[in-house]
PDB file of N, CA and C in Angstrom:
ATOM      1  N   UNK A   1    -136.268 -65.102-103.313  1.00  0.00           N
ATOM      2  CA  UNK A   1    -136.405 -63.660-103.271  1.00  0.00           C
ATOM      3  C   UNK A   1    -137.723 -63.306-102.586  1.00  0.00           C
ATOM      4  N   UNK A   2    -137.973 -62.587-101.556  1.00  0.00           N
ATOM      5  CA  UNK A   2    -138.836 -62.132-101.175  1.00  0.00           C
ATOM      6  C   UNK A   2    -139.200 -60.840-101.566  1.00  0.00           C
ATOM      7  N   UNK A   3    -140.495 -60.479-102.077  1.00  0.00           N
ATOM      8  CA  UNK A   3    -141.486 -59.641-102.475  1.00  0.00           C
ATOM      9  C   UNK A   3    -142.355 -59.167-101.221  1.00  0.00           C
ATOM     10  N   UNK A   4    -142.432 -58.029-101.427  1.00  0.00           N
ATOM     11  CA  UNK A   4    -143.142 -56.997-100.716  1.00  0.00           C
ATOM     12  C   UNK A   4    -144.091 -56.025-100.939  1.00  0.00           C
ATOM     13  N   UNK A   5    -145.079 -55.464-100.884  1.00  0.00           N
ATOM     14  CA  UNK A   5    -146.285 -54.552-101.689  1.00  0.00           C
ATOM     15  C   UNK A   5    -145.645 -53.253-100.641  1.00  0.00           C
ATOM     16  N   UNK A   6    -144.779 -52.658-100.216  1.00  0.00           N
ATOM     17  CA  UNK A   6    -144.840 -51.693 -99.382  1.00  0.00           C
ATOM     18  C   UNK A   6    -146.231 -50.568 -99.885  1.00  0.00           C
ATOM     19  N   UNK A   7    -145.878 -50.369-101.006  1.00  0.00           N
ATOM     20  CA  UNK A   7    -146.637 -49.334-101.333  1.00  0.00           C
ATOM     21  C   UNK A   7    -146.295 -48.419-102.347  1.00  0.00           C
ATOM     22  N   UNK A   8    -147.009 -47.747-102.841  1.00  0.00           N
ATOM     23  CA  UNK A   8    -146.708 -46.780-104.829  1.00  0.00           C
ATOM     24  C   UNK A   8    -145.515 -46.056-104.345  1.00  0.00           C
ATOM     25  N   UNK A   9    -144.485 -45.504-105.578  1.00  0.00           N
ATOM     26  CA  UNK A   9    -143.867 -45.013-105.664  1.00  0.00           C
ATOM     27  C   UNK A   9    -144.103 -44.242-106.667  1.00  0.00           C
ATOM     28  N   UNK A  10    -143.887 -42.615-106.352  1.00  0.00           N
ATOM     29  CA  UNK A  10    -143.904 -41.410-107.014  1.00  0.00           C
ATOM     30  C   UNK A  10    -142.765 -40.703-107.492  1.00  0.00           C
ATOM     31  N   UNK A  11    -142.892 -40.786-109.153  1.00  0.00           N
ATOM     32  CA  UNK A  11    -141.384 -39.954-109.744  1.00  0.00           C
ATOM     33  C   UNK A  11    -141.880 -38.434-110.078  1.00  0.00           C
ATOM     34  N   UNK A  12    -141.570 -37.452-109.716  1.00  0.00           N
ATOM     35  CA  UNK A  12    -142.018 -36.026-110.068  1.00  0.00           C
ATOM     36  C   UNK A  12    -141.293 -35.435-110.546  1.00  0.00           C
ATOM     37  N   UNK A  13    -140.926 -34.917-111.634  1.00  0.00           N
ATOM     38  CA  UNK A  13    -140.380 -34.135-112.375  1.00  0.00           C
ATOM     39  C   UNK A  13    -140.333 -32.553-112.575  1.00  0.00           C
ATOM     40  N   UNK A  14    -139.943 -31.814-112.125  1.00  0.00           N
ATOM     41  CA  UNK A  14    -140.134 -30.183-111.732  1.00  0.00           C
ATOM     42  C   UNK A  14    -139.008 -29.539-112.524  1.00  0.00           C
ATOM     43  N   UNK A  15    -140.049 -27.946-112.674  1.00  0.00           N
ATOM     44  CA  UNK A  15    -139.494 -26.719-113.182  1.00  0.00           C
ATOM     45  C   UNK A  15    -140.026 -26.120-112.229  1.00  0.00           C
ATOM     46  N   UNK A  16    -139.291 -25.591-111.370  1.00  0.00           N
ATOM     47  CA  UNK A  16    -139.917 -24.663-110.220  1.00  0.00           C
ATOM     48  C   UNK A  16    -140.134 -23.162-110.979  1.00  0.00           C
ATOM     49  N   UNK A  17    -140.826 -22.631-110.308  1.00  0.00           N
ATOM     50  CA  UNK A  17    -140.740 -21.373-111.110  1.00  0.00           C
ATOM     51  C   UNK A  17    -139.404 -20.206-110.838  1.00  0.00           C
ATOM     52  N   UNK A  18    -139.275 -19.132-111.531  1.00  0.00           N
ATOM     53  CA  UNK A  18    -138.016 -18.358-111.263  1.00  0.00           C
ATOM     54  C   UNK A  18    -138.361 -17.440-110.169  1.00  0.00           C
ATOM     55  N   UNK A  19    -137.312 -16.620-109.632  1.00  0.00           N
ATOM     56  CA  UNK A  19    -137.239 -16.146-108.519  1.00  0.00           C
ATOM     57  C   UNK A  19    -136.940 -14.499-109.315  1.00  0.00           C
ATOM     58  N   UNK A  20    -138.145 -13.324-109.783  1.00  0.00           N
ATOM     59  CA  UNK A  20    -137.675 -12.574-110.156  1.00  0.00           C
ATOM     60  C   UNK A  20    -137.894 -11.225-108.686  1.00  0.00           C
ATOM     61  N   UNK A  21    -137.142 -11.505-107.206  1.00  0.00           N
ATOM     62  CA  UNK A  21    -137.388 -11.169-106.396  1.00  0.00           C
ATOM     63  C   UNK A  21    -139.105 -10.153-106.400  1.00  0.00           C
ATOM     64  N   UNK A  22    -139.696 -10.706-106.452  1.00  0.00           N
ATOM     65  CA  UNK A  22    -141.230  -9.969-105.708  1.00  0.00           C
ATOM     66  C   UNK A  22    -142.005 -11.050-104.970  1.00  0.00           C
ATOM     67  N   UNK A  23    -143.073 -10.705-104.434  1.00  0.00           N
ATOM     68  CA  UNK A  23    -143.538 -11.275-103.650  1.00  0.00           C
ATOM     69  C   UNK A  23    -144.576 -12.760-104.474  1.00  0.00           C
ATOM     70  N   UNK A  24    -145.207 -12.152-105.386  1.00  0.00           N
ATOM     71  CA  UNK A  24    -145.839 -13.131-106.765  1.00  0.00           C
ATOM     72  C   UNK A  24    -144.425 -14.789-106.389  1.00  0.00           C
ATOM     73  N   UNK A  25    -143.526 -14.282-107.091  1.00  0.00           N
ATOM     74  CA  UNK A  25    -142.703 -15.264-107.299  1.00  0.00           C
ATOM     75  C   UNK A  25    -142.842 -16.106-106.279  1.00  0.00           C
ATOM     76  N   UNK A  26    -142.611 -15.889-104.845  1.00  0.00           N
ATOM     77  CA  UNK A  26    -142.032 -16.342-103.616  1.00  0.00           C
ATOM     78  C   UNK A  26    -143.268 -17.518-103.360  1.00  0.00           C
ATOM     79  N   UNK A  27    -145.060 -16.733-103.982  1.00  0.00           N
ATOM     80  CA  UNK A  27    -145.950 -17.163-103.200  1.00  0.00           C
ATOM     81  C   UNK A  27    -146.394 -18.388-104.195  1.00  0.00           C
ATOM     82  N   UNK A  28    -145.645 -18.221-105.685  1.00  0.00           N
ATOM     83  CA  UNK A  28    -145.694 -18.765-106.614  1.00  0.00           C
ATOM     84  C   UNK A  28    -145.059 -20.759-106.296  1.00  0.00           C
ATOM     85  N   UNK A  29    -144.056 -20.453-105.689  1.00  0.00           N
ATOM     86  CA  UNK A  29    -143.083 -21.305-105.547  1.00  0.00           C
ATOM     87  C   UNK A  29    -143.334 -21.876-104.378  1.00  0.00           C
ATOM     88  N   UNK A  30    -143.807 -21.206-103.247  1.00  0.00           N
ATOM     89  CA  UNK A  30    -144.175 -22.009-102.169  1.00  0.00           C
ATOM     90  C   UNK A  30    -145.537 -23.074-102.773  1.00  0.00           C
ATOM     91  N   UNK A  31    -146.470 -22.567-103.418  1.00  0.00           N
ATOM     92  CA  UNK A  31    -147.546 -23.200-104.191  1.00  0.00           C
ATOM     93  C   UNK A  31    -147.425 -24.445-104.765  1.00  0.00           C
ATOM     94  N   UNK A  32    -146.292 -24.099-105.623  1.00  0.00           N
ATOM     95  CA  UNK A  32    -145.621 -25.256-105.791  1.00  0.00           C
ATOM     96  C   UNK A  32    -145.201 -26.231-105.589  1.00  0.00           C
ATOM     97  N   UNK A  33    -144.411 -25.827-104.152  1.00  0.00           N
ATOM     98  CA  UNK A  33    -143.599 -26.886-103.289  1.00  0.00           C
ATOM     99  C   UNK A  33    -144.923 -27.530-102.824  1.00  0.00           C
ATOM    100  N   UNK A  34    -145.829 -26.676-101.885  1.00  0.00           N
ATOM    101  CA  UNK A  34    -147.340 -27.595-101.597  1.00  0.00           C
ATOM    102  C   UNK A  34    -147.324 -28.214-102.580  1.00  0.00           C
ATOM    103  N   UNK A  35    -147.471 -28.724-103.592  1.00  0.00           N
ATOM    104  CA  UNK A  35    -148.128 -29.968-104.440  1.00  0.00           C
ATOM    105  C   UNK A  35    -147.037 -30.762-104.406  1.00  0.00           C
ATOM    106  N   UNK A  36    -145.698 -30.653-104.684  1.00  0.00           N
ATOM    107  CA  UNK A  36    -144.762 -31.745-104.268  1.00  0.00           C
ATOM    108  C   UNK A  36    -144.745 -32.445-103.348  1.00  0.00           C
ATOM    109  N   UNK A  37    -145.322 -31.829-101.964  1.00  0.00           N
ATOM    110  CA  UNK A  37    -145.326 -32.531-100.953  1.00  0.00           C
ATOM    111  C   UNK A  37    -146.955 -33.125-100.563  1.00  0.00           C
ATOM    112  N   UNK A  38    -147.704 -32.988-101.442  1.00  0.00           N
ATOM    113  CA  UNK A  38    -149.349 -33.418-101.144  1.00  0.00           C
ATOM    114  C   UNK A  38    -149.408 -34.700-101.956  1.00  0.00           C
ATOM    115  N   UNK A  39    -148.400 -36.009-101.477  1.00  0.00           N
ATOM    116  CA  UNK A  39    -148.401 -37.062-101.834  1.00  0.00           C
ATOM    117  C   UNK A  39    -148.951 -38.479-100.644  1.00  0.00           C
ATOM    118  N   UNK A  40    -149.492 -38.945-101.088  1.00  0.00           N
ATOM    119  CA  UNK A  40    -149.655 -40.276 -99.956  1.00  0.00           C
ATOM    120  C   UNK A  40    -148.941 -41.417-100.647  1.00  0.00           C
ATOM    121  N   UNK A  41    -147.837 -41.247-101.664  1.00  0.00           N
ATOM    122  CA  UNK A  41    -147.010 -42.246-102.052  1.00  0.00           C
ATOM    123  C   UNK A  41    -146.187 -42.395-100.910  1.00  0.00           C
ATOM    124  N   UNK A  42    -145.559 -43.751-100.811  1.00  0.00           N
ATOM    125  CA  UNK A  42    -144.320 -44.119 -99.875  1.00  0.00           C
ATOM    126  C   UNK A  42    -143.450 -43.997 -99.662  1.00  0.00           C
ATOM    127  N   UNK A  43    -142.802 -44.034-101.634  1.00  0.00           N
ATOM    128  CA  UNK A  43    -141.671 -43.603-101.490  1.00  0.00           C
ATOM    129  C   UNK A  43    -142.133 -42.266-102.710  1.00  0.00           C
ATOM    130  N   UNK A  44    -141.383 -40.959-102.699  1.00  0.00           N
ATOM    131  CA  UNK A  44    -141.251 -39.851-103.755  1.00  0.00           C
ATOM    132  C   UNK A  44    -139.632 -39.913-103.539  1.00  0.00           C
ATOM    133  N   UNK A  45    -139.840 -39.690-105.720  1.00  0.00           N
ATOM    134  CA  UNK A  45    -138.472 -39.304-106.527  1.00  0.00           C
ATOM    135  C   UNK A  45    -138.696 -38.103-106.759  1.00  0.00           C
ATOM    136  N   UNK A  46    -138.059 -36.725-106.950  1.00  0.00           N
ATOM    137  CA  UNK A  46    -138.227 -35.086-107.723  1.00  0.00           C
ATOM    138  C   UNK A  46    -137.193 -35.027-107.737  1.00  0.00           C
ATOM    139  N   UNK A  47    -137.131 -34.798-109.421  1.00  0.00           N
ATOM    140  CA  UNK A  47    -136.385 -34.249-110.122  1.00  0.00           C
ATOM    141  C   UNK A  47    -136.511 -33.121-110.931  1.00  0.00           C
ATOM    142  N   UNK A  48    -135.560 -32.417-111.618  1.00  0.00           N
ATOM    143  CA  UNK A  48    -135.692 -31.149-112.250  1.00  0.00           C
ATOM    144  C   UNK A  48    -134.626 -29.858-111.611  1.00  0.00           C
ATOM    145  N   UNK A  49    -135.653 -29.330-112.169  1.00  0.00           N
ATOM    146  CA  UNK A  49    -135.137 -27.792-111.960  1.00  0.00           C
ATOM    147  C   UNK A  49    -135.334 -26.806-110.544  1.00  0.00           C
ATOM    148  N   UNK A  50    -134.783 -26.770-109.399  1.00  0.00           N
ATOM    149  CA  UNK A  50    -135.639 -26.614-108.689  1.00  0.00           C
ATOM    150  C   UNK A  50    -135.089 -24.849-108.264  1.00  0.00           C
ATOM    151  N   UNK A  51    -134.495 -24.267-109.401  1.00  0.00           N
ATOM    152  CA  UNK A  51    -134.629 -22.509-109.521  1.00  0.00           C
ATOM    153  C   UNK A  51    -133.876 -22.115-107.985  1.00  0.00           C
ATOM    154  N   UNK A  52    -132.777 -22.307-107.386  1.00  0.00           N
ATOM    155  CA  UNK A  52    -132.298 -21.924-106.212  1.00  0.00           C
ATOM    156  C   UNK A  52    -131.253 -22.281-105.837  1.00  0.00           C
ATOM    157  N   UNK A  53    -130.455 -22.003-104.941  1.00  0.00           N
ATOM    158  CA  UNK A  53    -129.406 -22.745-104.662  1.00  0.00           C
ATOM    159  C   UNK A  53    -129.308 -22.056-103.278  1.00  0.00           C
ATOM    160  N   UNK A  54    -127.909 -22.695-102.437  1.00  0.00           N
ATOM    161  CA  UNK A  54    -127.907 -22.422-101.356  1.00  0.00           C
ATOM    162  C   UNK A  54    -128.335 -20.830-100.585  1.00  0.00           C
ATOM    163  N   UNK A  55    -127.821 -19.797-101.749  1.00  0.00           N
ATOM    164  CA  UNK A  55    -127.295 -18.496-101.358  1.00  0.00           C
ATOM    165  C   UNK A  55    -128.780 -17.473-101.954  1.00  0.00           C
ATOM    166  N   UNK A  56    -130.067 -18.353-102.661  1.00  0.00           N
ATOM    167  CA  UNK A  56    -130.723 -18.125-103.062  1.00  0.00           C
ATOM    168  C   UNK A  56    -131.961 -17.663-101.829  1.00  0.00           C
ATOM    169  N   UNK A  57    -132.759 -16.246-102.228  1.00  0.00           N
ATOM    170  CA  UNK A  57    -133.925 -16.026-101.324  1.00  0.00           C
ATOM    171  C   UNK A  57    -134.305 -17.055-101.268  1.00  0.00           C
ATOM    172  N   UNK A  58    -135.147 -18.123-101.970  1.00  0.00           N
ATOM    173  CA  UNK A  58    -136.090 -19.284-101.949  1.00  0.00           C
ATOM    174  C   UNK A  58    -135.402 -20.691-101.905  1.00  0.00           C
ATOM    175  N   UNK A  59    -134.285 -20.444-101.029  1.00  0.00           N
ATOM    176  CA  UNK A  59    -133.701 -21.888-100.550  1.00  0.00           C
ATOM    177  C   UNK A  59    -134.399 -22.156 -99.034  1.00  0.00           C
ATOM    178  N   UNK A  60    -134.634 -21.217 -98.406  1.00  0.00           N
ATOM    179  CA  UNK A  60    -135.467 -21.715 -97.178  1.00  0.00           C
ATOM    180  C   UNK A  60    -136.705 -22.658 -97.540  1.00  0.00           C
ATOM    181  N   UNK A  61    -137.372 -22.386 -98.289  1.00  0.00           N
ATOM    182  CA  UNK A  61    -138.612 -22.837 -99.211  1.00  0.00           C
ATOM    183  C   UNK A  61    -138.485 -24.310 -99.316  1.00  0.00           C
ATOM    184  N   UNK A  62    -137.497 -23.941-100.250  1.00  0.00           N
ATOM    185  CA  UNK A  62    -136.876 -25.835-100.685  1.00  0.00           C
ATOM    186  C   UNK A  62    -136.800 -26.419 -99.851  1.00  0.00           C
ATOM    187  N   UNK A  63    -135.574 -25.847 -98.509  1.00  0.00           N
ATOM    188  CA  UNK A  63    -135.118 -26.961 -97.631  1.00  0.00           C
ATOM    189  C   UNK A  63    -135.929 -27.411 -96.916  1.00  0.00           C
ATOM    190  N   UNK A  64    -136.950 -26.843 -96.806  1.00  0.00           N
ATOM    191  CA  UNK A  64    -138.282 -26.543 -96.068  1.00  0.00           C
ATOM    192  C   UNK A  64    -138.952 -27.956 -96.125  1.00  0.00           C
ATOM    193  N   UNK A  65    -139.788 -27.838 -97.823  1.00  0.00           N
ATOM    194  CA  UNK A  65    -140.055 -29.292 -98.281  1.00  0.00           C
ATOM    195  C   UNK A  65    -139.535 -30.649 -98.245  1.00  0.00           C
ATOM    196  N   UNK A  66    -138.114 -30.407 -98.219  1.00  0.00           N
ATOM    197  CA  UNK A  66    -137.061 -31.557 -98.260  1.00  0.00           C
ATOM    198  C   UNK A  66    -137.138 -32.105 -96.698  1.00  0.00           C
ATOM    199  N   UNK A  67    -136.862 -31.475 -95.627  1.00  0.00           N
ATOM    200  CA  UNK A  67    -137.085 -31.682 -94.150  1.00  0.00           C
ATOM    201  C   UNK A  67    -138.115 -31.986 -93.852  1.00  0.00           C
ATOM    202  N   UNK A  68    -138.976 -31.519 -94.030  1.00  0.00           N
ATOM    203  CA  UNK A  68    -140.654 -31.746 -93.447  1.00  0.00           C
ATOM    204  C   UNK A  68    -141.201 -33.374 -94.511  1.00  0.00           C
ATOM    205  N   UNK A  69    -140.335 -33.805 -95.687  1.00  0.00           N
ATOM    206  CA  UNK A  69    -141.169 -35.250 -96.353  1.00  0.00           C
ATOM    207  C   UNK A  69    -140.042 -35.652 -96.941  1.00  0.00           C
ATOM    208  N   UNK A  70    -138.715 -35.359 -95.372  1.00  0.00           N
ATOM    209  CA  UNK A  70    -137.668 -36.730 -95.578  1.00  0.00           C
ATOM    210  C   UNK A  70    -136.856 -37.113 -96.632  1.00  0.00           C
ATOM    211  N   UNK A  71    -136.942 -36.226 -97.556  1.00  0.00           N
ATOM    212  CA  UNK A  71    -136.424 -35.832 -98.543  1.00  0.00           C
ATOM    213  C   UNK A  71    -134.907 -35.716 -98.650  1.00  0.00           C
ATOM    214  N   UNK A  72    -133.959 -36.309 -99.611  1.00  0.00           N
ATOM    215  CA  UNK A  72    -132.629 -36.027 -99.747  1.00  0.00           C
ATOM    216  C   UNK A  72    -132.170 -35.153-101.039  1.00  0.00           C
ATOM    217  N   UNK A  73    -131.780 -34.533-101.184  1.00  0.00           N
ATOM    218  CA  UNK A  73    -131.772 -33.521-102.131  1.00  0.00           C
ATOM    219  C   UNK A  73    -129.933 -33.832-102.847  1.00  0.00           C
ATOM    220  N   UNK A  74    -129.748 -34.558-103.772  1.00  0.00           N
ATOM    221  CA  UNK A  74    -128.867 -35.548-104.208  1.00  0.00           C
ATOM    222  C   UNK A  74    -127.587 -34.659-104.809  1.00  0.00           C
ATOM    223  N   UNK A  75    -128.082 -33.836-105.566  1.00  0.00           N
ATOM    224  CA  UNK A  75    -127.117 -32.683-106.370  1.00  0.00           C
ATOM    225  C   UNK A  75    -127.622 -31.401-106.455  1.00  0.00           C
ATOM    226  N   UNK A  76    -126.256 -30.190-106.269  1.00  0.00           N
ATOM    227  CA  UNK A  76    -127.015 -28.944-106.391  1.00  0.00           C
ATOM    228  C   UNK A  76    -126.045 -28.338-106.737  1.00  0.00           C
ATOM    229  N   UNK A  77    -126.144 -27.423-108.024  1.00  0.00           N
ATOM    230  CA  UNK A  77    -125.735 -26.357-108.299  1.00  0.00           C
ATOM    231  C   UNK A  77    -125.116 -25.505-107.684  1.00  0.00           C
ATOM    232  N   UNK A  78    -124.038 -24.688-107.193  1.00  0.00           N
ATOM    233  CA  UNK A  78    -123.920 -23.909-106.558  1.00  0.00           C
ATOM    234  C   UNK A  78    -123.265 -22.376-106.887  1.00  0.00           C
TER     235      UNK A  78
END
């Protein structure tokens, strides 16, 4: 069996915040997403709640994070 050190792996666990349409919320959640993605792990796991779905104002947001750090987004609510 060959072993490898690639490098740390990050599990993150999220409650995004809710979407009670105002601007607070929106700037709330983008805030958010910044720290999900301010990792120098190799590989990132996130899981949780992530308050949106396709048809949702703050799905641009999400898909946003997911595209820009390669991200697969596994199951979703719809």
């Amino acid at each position: 069996m060959l072993s490898r050190n690639i490098g740390r792996l990050l599990l993150m666990n999220v409650y995004m915040p809710t979407d009670y349409g105002n601007l607070d919320c929106s700037e709330e959640y983008l805030d958010v997403c910044s720290k999900v993605s301010d990792s120098d792990a190799a590989f990132l796991v996130v899981v949780g709640n992530f308050n949106c779905s396709p048809h949702s104002r703050l799905y641009n947001i999400f898909a946003a994070v997911f595209l820009d750090n390669a991200l697969i987004c596994s199951a979703m609510q719809t």
